[in-house]
Protein backbone atom coordinates (compact mmCIF):
# COMPACT_ATOMS: atom_id res chain seq x y z
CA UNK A 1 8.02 12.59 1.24
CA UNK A 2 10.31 9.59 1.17
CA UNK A 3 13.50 9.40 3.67
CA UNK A 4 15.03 5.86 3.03
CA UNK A 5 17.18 5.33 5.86
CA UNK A 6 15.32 7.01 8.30
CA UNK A 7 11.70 5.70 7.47
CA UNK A 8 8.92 6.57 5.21
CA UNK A 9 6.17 8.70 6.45
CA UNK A 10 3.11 10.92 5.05
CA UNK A 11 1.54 13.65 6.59
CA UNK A 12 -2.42 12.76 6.73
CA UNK A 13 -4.62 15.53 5.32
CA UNK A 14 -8.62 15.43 6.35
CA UNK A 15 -10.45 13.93 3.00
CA UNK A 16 -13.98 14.13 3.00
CA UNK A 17 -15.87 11.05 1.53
CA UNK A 18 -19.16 9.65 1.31
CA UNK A 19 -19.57 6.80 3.47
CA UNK A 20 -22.85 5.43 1.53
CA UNK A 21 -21.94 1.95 1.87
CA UNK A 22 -20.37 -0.64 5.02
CA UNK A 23 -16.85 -1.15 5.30
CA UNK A 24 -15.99 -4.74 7.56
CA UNK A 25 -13.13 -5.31 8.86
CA UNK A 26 -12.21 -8.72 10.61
CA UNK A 27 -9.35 -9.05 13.34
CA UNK A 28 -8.79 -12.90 12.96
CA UNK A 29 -8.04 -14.90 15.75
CA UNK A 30 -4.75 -16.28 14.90
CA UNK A 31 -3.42 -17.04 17.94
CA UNK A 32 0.32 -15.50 18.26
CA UNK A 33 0.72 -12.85 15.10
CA UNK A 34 -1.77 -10.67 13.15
CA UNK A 35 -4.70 -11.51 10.58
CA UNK A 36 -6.80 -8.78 9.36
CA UNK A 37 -9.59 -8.94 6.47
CA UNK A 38 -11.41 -5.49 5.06
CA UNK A 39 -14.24 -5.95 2.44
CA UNK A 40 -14.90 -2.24 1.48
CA UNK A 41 -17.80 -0.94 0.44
CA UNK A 42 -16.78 -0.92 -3.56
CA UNK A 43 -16.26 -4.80 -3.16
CA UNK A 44 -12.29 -4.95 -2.41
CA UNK A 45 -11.13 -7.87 -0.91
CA UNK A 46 -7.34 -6.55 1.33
CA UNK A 47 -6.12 -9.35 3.57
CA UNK A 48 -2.82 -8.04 5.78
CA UNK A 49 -1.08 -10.28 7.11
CA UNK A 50 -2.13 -13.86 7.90
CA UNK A 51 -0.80 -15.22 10.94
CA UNK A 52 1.78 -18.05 11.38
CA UNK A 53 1.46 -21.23 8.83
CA UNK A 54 -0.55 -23.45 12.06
CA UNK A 55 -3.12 -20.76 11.67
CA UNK A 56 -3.48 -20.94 7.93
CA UNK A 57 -6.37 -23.56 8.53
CA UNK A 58 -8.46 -20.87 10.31
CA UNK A 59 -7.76 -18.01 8.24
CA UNK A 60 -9.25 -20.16 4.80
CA UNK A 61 -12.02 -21.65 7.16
CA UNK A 62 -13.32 -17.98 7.19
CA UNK A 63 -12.18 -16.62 3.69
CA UNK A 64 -14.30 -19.84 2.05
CA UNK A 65 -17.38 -18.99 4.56
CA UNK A 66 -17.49 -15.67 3.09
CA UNK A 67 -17.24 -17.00 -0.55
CA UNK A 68 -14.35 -15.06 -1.08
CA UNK A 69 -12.31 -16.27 -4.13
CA UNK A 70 -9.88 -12.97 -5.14
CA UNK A 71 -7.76 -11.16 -2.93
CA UNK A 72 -7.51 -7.82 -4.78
CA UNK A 73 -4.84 -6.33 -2.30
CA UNK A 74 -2.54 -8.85 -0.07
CA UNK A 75 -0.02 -6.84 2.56
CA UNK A 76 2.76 -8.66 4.33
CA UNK A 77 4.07 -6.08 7.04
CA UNK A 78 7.23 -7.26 7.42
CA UNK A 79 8.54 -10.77 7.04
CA UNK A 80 8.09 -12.60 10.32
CA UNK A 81 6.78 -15.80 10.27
CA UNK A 82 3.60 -14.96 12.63
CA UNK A 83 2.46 -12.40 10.35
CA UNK A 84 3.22 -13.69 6.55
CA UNK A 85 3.41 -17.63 7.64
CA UNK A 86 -0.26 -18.70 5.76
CA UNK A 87 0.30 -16.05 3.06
CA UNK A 88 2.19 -18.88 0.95
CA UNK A 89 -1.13 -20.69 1.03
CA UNK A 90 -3.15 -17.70 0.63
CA UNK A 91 -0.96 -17.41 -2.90
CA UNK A 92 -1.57 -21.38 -3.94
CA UNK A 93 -5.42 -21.17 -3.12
CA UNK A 94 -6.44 -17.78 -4.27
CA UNK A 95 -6.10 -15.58 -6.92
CA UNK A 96 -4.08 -12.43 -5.30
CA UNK A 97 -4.23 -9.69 -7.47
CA UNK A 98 -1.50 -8.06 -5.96
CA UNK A 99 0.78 -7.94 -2.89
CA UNK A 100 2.68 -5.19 -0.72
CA UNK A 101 5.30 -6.07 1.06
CA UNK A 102 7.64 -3.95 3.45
CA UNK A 103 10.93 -5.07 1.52
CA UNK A 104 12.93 -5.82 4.40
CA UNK A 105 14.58 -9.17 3.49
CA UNK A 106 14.73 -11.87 6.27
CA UNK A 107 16.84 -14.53 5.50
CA UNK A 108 14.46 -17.34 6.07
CA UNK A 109 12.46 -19.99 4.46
CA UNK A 110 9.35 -18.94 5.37
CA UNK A 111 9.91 -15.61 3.42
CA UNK A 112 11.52 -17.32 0.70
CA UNK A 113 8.94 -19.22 -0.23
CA UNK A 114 6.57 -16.60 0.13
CA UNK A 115 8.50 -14.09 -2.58
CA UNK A 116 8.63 -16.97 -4.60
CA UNK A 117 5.01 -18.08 -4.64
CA UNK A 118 4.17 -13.95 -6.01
CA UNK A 119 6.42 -14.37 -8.59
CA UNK A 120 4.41 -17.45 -9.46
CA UNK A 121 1.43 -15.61 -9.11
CA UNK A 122 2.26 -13.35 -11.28
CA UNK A 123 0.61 -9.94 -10.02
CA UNK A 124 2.13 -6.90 -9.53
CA UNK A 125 4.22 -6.64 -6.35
CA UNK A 126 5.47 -3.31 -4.51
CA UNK A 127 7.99 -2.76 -1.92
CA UNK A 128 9.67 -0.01 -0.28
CA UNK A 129 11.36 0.81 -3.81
CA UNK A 130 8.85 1.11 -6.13
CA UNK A 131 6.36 2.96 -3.21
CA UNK A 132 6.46 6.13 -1.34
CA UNK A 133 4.38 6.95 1.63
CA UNK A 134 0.73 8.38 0.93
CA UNK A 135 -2.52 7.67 -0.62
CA UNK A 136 -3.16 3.95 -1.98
CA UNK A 137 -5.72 3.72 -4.48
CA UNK A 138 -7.23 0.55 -3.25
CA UNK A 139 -11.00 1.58 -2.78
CA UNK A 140 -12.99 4.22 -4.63
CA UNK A 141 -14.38 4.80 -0.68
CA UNK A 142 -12.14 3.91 1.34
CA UNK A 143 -8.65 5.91 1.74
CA UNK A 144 -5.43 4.26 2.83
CA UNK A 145 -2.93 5.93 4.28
CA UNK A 146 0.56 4.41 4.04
CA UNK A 147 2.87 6.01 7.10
CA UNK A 148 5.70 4.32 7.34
CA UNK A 149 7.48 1.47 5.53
CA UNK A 150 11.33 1.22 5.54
CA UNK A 151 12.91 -1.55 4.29
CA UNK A 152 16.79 -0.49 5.08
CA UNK A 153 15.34 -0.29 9.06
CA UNK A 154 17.74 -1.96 11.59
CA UNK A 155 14.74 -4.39 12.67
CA UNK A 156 11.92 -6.32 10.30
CA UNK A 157 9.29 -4.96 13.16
CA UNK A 158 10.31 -1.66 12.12
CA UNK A 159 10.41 -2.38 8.42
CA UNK A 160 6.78 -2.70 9.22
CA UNK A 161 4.00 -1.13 6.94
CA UNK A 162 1.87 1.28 8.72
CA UNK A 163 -1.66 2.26 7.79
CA UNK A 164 -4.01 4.57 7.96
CA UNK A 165 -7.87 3.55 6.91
CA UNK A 166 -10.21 6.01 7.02
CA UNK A 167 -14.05 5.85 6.19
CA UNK A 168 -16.20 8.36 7.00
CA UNK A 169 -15.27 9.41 10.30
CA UNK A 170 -14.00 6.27 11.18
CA UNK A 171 -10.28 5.65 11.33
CA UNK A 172 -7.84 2.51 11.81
CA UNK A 173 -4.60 2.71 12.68
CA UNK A 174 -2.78 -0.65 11.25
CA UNK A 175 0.74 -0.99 12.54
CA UNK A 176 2.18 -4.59 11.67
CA UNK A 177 4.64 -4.68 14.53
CA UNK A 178 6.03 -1.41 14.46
CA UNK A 179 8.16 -0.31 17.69
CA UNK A 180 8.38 2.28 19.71
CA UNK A 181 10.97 4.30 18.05
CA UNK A 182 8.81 4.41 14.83
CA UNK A 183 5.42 5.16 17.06
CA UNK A 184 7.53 7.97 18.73
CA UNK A 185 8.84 9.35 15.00
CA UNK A 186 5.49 9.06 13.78
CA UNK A 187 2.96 10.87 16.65
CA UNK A 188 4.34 14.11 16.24
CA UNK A 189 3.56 14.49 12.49
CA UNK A 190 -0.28 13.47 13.36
């Protein structure tokens, strides 16, 4: 179900899988914003979000001291600068394989650049046009959930792409900035 205008949103269904192997997930300190790294079990690399660009030194300190070359899924929330601000980098120093972005367009330069470095990248890139809410096929064993993303919202933070990981019985709740209007749409439906 897809209602541009008012939000994008999936109802979450219980699917069993078989957690035979460790999912990680890394909550990066990047001091004000959001950096999160997930190496699932199946070898996917998904980096959302990287902090501001003064944190970009931090965030490849760790990628490099987990050898990590390829970034098979990058997601940029929404386009403020202390969530997307390193992901310029990330494009220049890694090969991203492709990127998700909320589509919410934020006049700035910060976001300008960044749209223009995944052009020059070259891998696929969605937005709230080409995707509705629902399963991802990122990981063979790990589902993702995308709740909400809304591009036309009045607000970036509620442009924000929500998901939903689930492994096993494990579940994480990733919600970019989202606000309390789009937390209130969404708990009733879960």
């Amino acid at each position: 179900v897809n209602n541009k205008g008012e939000g994008a949103i999936a109802r979450i269904s219980a699917v069993p899988i078989d957690a035979s192997g460790n999912l990680t997930v890394y909550f990066l300190d990047v001091g004000q914003g959001d950096s999160i790294f997930i190496q699932t079990p199946d070898g996917k690399n998904i980096l959302i979000d990287s902090g501001p660009n003064s944190s970009y030194p931090t965030l490849n300190t760790f990628l490099q001291s987990k050898s990590i070359t390829i970034i098979d899924v990058m997601v940029a929330t929404h386009p403020d600068e202390d969530h997307i601000g390193g992901l310029d980098n990330v494009l220049m120093d890694y090969e991203v394989l492709c990127v998700y972005d909320s589509g919410f367009y934020k006049n700035t330069q910060i976001y300008q650049r960044f749209r223009d470095l995944v052009v020059v990248e070259g891998c696929p890139y969605y937005n709230d046009t080409d995707i509705d809410p629902g399963i991802l096929n990122w990981s063979s064993e790990v589902i993702f959930h995308l709740l909400h993303i809304n591009a036309s919202s009045p607000s970036a933070n509620d442009a924000s792409i929500v998901l939903k990981m689930s492994f096993g019985t494990v579940d994480f709740l990733l919600t970019g900035d989202a606000e309390k209007d789009v937390e209130t749409w969404m708990l009733p439906l879960y």
